[in-house]
Protein backbone atom coordinates (compact mmCIF):
# COMPACT_ATOMS: atom_id res chain seq x y z
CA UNK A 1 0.00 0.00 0.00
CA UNK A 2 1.07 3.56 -0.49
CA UNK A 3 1.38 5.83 2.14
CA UNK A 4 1.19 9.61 1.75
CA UNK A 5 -0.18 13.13 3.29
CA UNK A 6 -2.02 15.52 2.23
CA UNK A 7 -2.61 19.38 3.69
CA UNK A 8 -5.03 22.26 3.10
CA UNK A 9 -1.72 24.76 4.10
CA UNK A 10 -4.37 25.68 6.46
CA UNK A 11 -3.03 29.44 8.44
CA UNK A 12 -4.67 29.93 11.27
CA UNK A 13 -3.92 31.32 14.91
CA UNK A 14 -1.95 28.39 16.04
CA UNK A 15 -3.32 27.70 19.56
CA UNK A 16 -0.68 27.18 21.80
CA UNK A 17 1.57 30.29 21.24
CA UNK A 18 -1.30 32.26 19.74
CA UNK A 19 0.54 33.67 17.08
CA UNK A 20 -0.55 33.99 13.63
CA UNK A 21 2.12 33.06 11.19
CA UNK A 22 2.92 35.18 8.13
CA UNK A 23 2.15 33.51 4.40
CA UNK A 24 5.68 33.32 3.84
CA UNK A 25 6.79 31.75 7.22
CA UNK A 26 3.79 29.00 6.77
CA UNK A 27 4.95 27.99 3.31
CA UNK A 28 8.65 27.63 4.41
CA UNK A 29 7.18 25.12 6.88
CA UNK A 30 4.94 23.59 4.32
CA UNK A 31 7.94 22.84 2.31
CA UNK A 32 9.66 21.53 5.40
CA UNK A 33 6.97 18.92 6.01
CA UNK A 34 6.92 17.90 2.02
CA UNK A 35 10.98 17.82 2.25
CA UNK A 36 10.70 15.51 5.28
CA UNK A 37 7.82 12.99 4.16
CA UNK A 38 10.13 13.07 0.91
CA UNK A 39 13.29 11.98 2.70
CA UNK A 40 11.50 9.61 4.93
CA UNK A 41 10.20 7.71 1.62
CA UNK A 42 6.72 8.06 1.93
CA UNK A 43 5.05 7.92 -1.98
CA UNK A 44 2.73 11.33 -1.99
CA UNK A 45 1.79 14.68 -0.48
CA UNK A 46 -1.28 15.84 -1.74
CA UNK A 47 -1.66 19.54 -1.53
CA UNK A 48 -5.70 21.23 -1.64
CA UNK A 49 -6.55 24.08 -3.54
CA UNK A 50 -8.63 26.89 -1.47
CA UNK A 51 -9.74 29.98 -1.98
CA UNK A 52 -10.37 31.45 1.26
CA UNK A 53 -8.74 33.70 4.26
CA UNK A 54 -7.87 30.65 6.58
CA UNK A 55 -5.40 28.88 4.00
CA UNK A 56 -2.68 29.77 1.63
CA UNK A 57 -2.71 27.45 -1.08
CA UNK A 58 -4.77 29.58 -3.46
CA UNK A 59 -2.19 27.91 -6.64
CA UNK A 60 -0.72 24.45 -4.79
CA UNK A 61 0.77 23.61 -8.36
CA UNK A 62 3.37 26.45 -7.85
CA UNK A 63 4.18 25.49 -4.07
CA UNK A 64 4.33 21.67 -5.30
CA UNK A 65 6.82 22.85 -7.70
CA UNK A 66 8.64 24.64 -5.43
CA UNK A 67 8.63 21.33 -3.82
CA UNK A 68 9.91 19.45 -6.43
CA UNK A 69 13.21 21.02 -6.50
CA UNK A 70 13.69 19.95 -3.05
CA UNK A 71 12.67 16.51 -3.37
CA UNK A 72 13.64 13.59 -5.51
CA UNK A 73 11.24 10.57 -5.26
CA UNK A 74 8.19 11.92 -3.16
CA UNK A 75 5.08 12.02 -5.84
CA UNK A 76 3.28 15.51 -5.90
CA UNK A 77 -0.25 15.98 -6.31
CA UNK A 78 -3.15 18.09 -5.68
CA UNK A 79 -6.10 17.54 -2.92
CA UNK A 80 -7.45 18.42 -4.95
CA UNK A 81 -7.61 20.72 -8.20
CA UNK A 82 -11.01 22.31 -8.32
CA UNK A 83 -11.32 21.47 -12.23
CA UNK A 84 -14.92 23.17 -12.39
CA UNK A 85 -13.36 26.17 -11.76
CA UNK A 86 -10.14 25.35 -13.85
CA UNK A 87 -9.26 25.92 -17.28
CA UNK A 88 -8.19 22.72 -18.36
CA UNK A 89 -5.46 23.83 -20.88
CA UNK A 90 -3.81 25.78 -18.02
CA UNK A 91 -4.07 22.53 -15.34
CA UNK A 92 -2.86 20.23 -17.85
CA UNK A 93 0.19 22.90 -18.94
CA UNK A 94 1.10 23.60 -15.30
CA UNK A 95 0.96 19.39 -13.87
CA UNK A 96 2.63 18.87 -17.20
CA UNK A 97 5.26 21.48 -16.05
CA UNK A 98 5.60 20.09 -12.22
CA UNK A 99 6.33 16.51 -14.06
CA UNK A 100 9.16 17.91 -16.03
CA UNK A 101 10.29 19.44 -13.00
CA UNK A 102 10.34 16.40 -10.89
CA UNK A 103 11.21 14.02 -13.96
CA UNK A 104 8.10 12.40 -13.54
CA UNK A 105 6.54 12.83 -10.22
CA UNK A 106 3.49 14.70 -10.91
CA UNK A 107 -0.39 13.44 -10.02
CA UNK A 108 -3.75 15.71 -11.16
CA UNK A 109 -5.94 14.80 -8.11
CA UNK A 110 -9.20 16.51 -9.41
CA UNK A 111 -12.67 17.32 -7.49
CA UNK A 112 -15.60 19.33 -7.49
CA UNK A 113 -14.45 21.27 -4.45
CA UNK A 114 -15.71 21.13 -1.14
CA UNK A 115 -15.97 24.93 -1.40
CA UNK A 116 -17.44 27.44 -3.39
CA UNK A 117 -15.40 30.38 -3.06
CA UNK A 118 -13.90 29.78 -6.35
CA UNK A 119 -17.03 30.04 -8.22
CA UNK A 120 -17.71 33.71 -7.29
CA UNK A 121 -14.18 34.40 -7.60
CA UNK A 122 -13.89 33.46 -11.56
CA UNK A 123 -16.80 34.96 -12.11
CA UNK A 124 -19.16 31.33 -12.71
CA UNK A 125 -22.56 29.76 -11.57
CA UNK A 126 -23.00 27.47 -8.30
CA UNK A 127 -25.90 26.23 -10.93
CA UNK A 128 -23.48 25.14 -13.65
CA UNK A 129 -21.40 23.03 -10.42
CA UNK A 130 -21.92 19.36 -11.53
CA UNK A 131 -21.90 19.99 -15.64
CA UNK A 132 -18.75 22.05 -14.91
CA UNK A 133 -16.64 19.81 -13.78
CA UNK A 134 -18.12 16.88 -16.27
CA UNK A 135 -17.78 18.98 -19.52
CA UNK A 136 -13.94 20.05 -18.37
CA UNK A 137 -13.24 16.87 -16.98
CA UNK A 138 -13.93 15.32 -20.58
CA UNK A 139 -11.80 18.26 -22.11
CA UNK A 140 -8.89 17.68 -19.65
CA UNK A 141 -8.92 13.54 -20.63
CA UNK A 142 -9.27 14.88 -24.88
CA UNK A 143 -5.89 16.47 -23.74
CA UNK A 144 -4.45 14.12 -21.73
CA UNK A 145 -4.55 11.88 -24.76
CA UNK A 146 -1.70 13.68 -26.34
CA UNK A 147 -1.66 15.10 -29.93
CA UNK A 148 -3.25 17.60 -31.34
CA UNK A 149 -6.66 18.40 -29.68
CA UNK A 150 -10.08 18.26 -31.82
CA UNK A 151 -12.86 19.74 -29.24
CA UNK A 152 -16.18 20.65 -30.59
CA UNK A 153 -16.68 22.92 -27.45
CA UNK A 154 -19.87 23.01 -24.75
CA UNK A 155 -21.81 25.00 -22.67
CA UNK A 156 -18.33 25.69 -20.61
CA UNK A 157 -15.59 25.37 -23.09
CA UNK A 158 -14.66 26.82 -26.36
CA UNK A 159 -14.04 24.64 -29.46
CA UNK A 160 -10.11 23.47 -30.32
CA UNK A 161 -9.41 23.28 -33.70
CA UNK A 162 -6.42 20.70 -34.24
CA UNK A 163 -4.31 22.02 -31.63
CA UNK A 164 -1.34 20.71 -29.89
CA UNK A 165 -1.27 21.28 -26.44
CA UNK A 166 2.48 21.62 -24.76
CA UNK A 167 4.78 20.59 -22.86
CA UNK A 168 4.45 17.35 -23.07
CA UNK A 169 5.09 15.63 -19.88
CA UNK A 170 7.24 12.93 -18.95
CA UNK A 171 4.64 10.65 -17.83
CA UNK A 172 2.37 9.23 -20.57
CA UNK A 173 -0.49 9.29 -19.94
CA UNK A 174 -0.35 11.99 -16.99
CA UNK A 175 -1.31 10.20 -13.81
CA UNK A 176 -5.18 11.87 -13.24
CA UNK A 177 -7.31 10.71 -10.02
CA UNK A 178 -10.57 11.45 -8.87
CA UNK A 179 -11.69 12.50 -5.09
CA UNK A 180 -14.65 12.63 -3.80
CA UNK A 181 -16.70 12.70 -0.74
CA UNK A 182 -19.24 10.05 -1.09
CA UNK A 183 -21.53 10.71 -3.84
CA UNK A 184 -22.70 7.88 -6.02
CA UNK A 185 -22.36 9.98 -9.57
CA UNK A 186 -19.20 10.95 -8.75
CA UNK A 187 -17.89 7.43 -8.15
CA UNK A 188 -19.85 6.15 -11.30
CA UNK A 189 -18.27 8.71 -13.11
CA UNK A 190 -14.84 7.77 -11.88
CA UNK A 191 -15.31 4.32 -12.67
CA UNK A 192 -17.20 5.24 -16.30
CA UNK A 193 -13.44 6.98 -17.32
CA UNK A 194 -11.56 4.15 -15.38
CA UNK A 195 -10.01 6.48 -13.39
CA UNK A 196 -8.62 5.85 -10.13
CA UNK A 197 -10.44 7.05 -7.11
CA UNK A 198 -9.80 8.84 -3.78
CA UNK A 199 -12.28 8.66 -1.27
CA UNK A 200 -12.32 11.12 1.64
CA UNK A 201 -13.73 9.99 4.96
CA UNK A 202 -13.53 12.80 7.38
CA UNK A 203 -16.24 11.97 9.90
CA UNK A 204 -19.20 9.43 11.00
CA UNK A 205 -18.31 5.48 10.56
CA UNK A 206 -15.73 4.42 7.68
CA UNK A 207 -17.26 1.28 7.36
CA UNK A 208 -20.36 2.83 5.67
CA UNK A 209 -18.65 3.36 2.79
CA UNK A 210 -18.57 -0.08 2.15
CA UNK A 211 -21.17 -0.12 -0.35
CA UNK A 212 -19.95 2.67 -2.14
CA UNK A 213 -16.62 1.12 -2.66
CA UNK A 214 -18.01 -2.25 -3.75
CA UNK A 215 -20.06 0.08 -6.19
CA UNK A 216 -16.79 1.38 -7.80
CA UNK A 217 -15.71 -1.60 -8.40
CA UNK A 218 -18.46 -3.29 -9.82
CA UNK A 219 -19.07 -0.15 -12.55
CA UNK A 220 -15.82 -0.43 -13.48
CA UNK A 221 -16.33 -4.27 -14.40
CA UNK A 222 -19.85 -3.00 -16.34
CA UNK A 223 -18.62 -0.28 -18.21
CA UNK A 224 -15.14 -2.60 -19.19
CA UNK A 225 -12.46 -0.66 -17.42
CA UNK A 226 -9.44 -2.49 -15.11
CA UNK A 227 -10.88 -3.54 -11.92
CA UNK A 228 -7.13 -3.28 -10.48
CA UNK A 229 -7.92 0.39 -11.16
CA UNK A 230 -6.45 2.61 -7.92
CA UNK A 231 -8.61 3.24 -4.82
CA UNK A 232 -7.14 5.78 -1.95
CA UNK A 233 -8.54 6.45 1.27
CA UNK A 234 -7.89 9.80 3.31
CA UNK A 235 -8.63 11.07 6.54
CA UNK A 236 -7.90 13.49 8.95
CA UNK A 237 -5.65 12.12 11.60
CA UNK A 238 -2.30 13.27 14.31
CA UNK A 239 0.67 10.84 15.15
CA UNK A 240 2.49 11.41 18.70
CA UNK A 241 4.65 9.12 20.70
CA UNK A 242 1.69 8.71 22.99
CA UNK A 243 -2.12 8.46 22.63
CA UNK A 244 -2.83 10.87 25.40
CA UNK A 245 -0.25 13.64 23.56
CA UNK A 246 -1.77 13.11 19.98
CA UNK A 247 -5.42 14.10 21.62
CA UNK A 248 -3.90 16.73 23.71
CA UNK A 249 -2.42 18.28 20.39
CA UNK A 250 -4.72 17.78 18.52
CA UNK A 251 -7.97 18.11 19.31
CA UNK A 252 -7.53 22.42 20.09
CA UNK A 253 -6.53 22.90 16.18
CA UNK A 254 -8.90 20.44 15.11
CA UNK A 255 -12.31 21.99 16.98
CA UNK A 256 -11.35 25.26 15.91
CA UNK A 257 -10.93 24.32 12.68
CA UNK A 258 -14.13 22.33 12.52
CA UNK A 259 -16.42 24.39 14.57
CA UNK A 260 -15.37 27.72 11.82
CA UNK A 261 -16.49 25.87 8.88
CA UNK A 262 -19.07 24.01 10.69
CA UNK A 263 -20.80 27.57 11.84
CA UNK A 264 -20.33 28.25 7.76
CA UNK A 265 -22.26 25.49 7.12
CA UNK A 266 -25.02 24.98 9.95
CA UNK A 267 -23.43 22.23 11.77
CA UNK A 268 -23.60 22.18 15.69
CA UNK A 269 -20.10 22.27 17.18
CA UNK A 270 -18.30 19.40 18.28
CA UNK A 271 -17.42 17.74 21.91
CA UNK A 272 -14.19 16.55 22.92
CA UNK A 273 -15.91 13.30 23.49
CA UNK A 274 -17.47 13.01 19.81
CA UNK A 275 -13.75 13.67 18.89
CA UNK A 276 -12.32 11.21 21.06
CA UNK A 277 -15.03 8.72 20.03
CA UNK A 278 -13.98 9.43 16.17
CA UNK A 279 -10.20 8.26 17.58
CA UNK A 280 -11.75 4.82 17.99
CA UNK A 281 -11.12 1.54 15.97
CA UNK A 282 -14.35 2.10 14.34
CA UNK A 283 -13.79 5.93 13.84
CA UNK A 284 -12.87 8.15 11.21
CA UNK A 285 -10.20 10.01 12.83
CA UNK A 286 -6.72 8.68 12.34
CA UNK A 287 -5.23 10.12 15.83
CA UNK A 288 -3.28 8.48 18.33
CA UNK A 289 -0.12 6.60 18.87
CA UNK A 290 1.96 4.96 15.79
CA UNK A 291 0.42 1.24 16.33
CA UNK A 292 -3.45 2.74 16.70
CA UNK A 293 -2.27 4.42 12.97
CA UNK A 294 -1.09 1.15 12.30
CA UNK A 295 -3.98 -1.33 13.61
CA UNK A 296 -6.27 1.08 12.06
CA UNK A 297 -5.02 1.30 8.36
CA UNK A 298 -4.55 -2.56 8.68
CA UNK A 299 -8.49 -2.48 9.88
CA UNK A 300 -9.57 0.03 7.05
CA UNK A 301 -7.70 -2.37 4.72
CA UNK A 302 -9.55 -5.65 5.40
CA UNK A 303 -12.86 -3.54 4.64
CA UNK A 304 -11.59 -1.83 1.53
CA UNK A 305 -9.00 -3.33 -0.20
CA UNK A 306 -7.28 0.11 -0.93
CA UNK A 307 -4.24 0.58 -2.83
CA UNK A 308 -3.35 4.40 -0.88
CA UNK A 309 -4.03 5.86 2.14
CA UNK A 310 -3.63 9.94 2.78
CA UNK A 311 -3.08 11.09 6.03
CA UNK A 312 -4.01 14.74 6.68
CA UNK A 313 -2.15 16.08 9.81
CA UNK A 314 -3.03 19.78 9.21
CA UNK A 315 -6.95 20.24 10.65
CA UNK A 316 -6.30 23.12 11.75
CA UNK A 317 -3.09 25.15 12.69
CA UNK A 318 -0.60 22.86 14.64
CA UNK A 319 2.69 23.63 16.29
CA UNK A 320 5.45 22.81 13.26
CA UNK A 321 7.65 20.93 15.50
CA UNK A 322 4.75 18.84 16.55
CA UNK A 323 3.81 18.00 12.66
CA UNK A 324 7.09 17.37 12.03
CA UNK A 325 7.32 14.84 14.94
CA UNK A 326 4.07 13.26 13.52
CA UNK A 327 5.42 12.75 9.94
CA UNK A 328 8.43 11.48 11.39
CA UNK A 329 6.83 8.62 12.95
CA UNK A 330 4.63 8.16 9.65
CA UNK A 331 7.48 7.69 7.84
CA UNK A 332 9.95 5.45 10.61
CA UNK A 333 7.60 3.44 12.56
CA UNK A 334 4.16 3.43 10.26
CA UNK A 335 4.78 2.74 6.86
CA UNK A 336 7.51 -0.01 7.84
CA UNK A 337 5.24 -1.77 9.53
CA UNK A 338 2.34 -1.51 6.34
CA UNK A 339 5.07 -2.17 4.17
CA UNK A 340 5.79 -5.53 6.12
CA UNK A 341 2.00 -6.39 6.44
CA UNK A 342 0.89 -5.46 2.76
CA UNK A 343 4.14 -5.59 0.86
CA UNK A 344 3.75 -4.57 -2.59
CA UNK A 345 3.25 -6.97 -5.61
């Protein structure tokens, strides 16, 4: 199984010191954490695309390129490109740049977006949000194909006439995944393209998903694509040395974080219990001491079969040293032992 993380470069008051760090001091960091994972040998770091006050990736293929000159075997993706609010001739130009850059370490991760700020932004319709992202997924797979581009054009998109579309990236055909958060049509639509699929599963009981993931794979054997075809799980989750520290640390960034978009979005705020109870076997949250990470990825894996698992550490605005600490046992004492218990064929 591949191991990875992923991040939101979330910049918020960091709750222990109570400072707020500058752009520029929490992309240094970010870079530190990508340069570790990197040199530690874990296989991704997925980085998410927002649009808002409370995070600083607002264009994650420049910071993962940034990345790539400091790194030499660590794959770099997005988590994920908004592609309904992408042009798809840019995102294809600029992952097709980041895999020159790191000689063929580049991944599209693309999504609908979990937010909408993007859609005011560049000036388009939360109306238009699933048949955006269908009619410029389709345009972004036309490209991917290589060649010059025929495209008759849509509702979204303007026709191509015979063009090529450059650079050309290393990796043929450009590694392209799709995330979601649970909805049906998005996984039939993954499996329809055979493309592999990333599941997030940020609350409630993983297990539940189940279904869903039995429902990938059966469209993909209906609709004749590879039923080896990728599947990722992520979650968010915190690694200390002890369980007790890893809640401690935690759970501050984590309720803060959860509670500001929950308030966005209706939701009632959280308990420290709920939280705690998320930290279970049977949870979602991925928080504790290295062998909980461990028993529960091996757990997760006898229910899903999954070929990745992403491991968000950033909910919220932690301490650096502290993330660092956490990746550092991700890469020393966690994925040894996964490698050991699900080596790779």
């Amino acid at each position: 199984m591949e191991l990875g993380l992923y991040s939101f470069a979330e910049n918020t008051v960091e709750h222990f010191s109570g400072r707020l760090q500058s752009p520029a001091e929490r992309l240094r960091d970010l870079l530190e954490e990508i340069e570790l994972a990197d040199q530690l040998g874990l296989d991704f770091y997925g980085l998410g695309e927002h649009h808002r006050p409370d995070f600083v990736a607002t264009a994650p293929v420049t910071i993962l390129a940034a990345a790539a000159a400091r790194t030499k075997s660590i794959r770099l993706s997005t988590a994920v490109t908004v592609l309904s609010s992408e042009d798809p001739i840019r995102a294809y130009q600029q992952f097709a740049t980041l895999d020159l850059l790191s000689n063929g370490r580049a991944e599209i991760m693309a999504g609908r977006g979990s937010f909408i700020e993007s859609f005011p932004l560049f000036g388009l319709d939360l109306n238009d949000y699933d048949t955006l992202f269908e009619e410029k997924l389709e345009l972004l797979l036309k490209i991917r194909e290589g060649g010059k581009v025929t495209w008759p054009g849509g509702a979204h998109t303007k026709p191509i006439d015979g063009i090529a579309i450059y650079p050309e990236p290393i990796q043929q055909p450009l590694p392209l995944w799709i995330a979601v958060g649970g909805t049906p049509n998005s996984v039939a639509r993954a499996a329809y393209y055979g493309l592999p699929l990333m599941i997030a599963i940020i609350g409630g009981m993983p297990r539940q998903f189940e279904p869903l993931v039995k429902f990938y794979r059966e469209t993909l054997e209906r609709v004749g694509k590879d039923q080896a075809t990728p599947l990722g799980i992520s979650s968010h989750g915190f690694i200390a040395e002890t369980t007790q520290e890893a809640l401690d640390v935690a759970f501050p960034a984590h309720h803060e974080a959860m509670s500001r978009i929950g308030k966005e979005r209706g939701w009632l705020p959280g308990t420290r219990a709920q939280f705690e109870a998320g930290t279970q076997p049977q949870g979602a949250y991925f928080i504790g001491s290295p062998q909980q990470i461990i028993d529960k990825i091996l757990l997760q894996h006898e229910w899903f079969k999954h070929d990745r698992f992403g491991l968000q550490l950033s909910v919220g605005t932690l301490p650096h040293d502290k993330v660092m600490k956490a990746i550092e046992l991700y890469g020393t004492v966690v994925k040894p032992a996964i490698d050991k218990a699900l080596p790779r064929a």
